[in-house]
Protein backbone atom coordinates (compact mmCIF):
# COMPACT_ATOMS: atom_id res chain seq x y z
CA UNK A 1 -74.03 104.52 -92.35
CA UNK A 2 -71.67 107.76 -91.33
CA UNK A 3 -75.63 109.66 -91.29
CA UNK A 4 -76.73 107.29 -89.31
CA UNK A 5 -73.92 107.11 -86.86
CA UNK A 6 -74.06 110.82 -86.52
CA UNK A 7 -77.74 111.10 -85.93
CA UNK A 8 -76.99 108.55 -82.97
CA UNK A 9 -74.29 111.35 -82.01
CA UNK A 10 -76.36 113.28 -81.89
CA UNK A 11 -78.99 111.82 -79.87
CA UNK A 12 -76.36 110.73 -76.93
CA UNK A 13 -74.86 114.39 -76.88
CA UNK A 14 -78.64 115.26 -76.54
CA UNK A 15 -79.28 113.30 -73.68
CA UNK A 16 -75.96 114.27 -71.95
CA UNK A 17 -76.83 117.44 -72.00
CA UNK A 18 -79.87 117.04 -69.82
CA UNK A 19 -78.34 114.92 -67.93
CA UNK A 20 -78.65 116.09 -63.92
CA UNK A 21 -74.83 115.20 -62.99
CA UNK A 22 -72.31 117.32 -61.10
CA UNK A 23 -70.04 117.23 -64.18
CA UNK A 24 -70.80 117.49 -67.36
CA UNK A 25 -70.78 114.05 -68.76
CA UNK A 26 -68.85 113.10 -72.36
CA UNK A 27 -70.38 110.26 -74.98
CA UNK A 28 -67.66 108.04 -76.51
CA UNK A 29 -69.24 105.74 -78.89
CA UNK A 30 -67.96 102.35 -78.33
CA UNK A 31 -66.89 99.28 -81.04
CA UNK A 32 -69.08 96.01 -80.67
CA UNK A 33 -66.44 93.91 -78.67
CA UNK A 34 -66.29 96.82 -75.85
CA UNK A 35 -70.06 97.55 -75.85
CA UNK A 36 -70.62 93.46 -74.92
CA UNK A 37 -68.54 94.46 -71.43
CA UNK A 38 -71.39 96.95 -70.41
CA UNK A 39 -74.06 94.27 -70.48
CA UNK A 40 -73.50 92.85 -67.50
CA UNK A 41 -73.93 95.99 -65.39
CA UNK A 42 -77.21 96.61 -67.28
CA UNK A 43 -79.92 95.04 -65.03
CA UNK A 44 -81.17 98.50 -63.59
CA UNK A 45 -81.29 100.46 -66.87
CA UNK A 46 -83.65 102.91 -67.09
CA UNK A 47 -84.91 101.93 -70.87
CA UNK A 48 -87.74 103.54 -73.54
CA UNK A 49 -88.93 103.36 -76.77
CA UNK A 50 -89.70 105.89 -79.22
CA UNK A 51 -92.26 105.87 -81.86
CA UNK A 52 -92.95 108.18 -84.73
CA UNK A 53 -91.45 108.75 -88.55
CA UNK A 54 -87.83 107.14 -86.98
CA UNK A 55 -88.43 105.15 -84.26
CA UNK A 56 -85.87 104.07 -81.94
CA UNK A 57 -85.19 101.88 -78.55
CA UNK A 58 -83.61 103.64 -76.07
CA UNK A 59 -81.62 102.66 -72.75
CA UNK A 60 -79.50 104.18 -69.99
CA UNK A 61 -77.48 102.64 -67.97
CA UNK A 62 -76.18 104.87 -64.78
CA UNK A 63 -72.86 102.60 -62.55
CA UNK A 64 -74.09 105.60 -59.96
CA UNK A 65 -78.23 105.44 -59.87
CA UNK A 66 -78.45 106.71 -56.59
CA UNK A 67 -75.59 109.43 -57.09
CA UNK A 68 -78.03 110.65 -60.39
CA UNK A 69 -81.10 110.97 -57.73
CA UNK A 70 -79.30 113.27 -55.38
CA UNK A 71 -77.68 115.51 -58.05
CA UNK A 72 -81.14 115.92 -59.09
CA UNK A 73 -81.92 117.36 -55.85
CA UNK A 74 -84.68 114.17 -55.74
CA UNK A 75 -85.49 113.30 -51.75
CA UNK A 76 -89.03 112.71 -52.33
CA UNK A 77 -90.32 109.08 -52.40
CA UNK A 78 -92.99 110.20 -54.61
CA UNK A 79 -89.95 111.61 -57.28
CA UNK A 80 -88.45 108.10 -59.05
CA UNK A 81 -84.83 108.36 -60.81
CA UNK A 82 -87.02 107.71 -64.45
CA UNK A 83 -88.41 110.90 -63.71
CA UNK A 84 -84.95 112.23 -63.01
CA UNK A 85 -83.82 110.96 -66.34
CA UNK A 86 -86.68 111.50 -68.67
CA UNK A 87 -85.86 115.02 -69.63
CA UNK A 88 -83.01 113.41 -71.20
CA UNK A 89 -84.47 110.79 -72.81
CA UNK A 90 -87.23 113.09 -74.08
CA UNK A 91 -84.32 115.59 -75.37
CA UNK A 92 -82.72 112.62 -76.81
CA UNK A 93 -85.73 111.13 -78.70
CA UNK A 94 -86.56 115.00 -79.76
CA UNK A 95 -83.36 114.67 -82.05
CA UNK A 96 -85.06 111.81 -83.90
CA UNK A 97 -87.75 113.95 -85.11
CA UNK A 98 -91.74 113.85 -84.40
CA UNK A 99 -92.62 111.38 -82.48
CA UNK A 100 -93.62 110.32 -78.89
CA UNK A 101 -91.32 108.54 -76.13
CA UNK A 102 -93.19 105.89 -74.23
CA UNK A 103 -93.02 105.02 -70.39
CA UNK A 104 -89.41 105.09 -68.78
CA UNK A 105 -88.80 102.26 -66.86
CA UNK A 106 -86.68 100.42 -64.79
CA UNK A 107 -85.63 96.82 -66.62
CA UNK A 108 -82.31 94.83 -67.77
CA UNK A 109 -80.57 96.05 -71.06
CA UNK A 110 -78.40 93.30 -71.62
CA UNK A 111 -79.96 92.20 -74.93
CA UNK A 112 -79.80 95.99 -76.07
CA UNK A 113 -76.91 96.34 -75.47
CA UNK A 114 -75.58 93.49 -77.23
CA UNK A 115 -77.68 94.16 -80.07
CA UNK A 116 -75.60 94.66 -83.53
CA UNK A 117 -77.39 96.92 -84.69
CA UNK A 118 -77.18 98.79 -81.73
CA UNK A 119 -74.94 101.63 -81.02
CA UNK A 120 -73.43 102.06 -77.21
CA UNK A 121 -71.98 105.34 -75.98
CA UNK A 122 -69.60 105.16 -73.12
CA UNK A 123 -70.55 108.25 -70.39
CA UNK A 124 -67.66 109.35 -68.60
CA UNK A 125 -66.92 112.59 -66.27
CA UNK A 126 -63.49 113.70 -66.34
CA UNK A 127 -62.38 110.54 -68.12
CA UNK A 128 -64.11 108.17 -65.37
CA UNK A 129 -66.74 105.73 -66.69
CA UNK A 130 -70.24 106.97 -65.53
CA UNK A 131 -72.31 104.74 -67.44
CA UNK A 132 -73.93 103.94 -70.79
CA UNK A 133 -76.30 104.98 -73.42
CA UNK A 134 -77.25 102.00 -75.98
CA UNK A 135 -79.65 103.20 -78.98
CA UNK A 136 -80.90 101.07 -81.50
CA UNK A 137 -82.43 103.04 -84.28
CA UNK A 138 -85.34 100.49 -86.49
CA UNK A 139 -84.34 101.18 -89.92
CA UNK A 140 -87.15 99.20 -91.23
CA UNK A 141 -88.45 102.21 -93.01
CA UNK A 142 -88.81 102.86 -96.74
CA UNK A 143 -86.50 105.76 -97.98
CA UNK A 144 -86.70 108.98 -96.51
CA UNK A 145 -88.58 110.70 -99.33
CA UNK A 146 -91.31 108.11 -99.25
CA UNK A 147 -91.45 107.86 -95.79
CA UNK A 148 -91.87 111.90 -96.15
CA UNK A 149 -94.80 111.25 -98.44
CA UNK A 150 -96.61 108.52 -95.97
CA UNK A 151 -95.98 111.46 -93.40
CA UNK A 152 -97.85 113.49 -95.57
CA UNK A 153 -100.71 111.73 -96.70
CA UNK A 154 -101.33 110.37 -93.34
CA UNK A 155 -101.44 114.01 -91.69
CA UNK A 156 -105.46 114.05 -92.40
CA UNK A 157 -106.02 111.46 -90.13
CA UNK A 158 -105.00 113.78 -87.35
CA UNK A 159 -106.73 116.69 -88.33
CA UNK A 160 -108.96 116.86 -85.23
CA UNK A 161 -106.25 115.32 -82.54
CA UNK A 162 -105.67 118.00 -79.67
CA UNK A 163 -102.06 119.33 -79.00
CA UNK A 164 -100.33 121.07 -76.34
CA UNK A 165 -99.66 124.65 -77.14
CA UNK A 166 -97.57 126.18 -74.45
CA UNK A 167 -95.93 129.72 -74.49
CA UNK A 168 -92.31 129.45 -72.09
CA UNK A 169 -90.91 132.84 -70.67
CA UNK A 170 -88.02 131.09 -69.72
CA UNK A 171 -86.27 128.34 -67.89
CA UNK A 172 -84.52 127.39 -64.72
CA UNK A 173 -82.73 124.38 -63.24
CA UNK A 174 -83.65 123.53 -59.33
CA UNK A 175 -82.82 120.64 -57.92
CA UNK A 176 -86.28 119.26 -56.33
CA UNK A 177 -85.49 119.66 -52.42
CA UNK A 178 -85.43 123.52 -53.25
CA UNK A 179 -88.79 123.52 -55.21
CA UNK A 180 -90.06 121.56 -52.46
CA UNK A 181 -89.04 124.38 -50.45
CA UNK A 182 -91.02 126.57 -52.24
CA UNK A 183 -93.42 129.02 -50.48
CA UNK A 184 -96.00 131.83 -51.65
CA UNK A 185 -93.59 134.64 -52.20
CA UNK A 186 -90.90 133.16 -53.30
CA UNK A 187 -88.79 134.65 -56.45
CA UNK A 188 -87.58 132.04 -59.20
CA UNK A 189 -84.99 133.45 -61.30
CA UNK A 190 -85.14 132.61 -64.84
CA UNK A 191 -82.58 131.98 -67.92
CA UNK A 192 -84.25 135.13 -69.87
CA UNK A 193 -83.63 139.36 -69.84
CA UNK A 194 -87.15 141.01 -69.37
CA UNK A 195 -88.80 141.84 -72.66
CA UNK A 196 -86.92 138.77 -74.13
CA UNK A 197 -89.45 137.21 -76.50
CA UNK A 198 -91.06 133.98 -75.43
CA UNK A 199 -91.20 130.39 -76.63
CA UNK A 200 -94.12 128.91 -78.09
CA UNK A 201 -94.14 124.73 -77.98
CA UNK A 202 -96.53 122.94 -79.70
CA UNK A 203 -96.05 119.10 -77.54
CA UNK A 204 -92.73 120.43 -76.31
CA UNK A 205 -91.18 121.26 -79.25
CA UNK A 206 -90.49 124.64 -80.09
CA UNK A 207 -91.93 126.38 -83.20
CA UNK A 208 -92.17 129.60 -83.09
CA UNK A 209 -90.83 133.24 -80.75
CA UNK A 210 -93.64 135.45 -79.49
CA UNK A 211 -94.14 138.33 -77.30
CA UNK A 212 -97.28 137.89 -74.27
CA UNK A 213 -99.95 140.66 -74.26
CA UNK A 214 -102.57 141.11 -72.54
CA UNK A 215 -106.00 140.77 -74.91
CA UNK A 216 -109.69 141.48 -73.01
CA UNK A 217 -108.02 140.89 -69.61
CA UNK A 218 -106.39 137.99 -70.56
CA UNK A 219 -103.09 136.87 -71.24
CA UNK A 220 -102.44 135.70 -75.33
CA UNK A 221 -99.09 135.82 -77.20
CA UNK A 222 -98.45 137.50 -80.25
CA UNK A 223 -96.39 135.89 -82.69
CA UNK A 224 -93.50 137.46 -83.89
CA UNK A 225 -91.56 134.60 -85.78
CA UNK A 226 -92.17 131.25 -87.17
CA UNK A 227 -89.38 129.00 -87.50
CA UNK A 228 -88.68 126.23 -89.34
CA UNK A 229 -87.60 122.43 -88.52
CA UNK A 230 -83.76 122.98 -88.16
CA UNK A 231 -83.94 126.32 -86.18
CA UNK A 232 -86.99 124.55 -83.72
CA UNK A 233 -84.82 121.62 -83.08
C-alpha cells in the first residue's frame, strides 16, 4: 500500500507541476471522510482515463476554472480549459508508465471522488484550497513481474505500429494571447544554452540526448546517449 500511495504522490506532484497557475500549487492527500466534502463541487471536472501496463482514472477538479483559462494566457474560443489542463494530465499519467491518456473532458466526478479506492489530493496555493485531484489506480493486474512478462510477449504484436519520434531543442512557457501574437520575425527564447544537446521523444517521452547535424542538406540528429527508464522519466 505505502508503494502505491507514493506512486499516486507522485502522479499529483506531476500534474501540479504543469499546472498553468500564478502560484505554484501544493498536493495534500486527503483521508476518505474529507475527500467525500469535495464531491459536491465536482460537476465541472475536467476527468480522463489512462490505459496501458497500470491503468488509472483520472480527474481534476479546479473551484477557479475560469481563473486556470486566463493564467494560461487562453482568450481564444477555439482554445478549451481541457486543453489548458492536458499537459498536466499527460505529465501525470507519464508517471504511471507506458501507456496512452484518452480524451479530456468536461463531466461530474462525484462518484470518483467518493470512490474507496480512490485517492484525493487537496490543491492549495499559499495554504488556500484551489481544487482537487482524485486518482483511482485499477489494481486488477497480476503481479508486477508477470505483468512484465505479458508486456513482453505481447511487444510482437506491435512490431509494425508507427511512433512519433521527435528531436526537442528546448522548451518555453507562453501564455496563448502572446503566441497568438506571434508574427514572421519574431524571436522565442528557449529553456536551453546553444550547443546544449537535444531531446529525442519517442510519443513524448524522452529516451535518449542527441546533438542535430546537418546530413545531405538535411537536418538528422546524432545520438549521443541512450538512457534508461528512470533517467527518461
Amino acid at each position: 500500500m505505502t508503494a502505491t500511495i507514493t506512486l499516486q504522490t507522485s502522479v499529483a506532484e506531476a500534474l501540479v507541476g504543469q499546472l498553468p497557475t500564478p502560484t505554484p500549487l501544493r498536493a495534500t492527500p486527503l483521508t476518505p471522510g474529507a475527500a467525500s466534502g469535495a464531491a459536491g463541487q465536482a460537476g465541472g471536472a475536467v476527468v480522463a482515463s489512462f490505459v496501458g501496463a497500470l491503468s488509472a482514472d483520472l480527474a481534476l477538479v479546479l473551484l477557479d476554472l475560469d481563473g486556470m483559462t486566463a493564467a494560461g494566457g487562453v482568450d481564444a474560443p477555439l482554445v478549451s480549459v481541457t486543453d489548458v489542463v492536458r499537459p498536466a494530465l499527460e505529465a501525470a499519467g507519464g508517471m504511471l508508465g507506458v501507456g496512452v491518456l484518452g480524451e479530456a473532458v468536461r463531466a461530474s466526478a462525484a462518484s470518483l471522488l467518493i470512490d474507496p479506492q480512490t485517492t484525493v489530493f487537496e490543491l492549495s496555493a499559499a495554504g488556500v484550497p484551489a481544487g482537487w485531484f482524485a486518482i483511482r489506480i485499477r489494481e486488477d493486474a497480476p503481479a508486477a513481474a508477470a505483468v512484465a512478462s505479458s508486456i513482453s510477449g505481447n511487444l510482437g504484436r506491435i512490431n509494425n505500429v508507427e511512433m512519433a519520434l521527435t528531436v526537442e531543442i528546448g522548451r518555453t512557457r507562453m501564455a496563448v494571447r502572446d503566441v497568438l501574437g506571434l508574427e514572421p520575425g519574431a524571436v522565442v527564447e528557449l529553456d536551453r544554452s546553444a550547443g546544449a544537446p537535444a531531446d529525442v521523444l519517442l510519443n513524448g517521452r524522452l529516451i535518449a540526448h542527441g546533438e542535430v547535424v546537418v546530413v545531405d542538406q538535411d537536418y538528422a540528429v546524432r545520438i549521443t546517449k541512450i538512457l534508461d527508464v528512470a533517467e527518461g522519466i
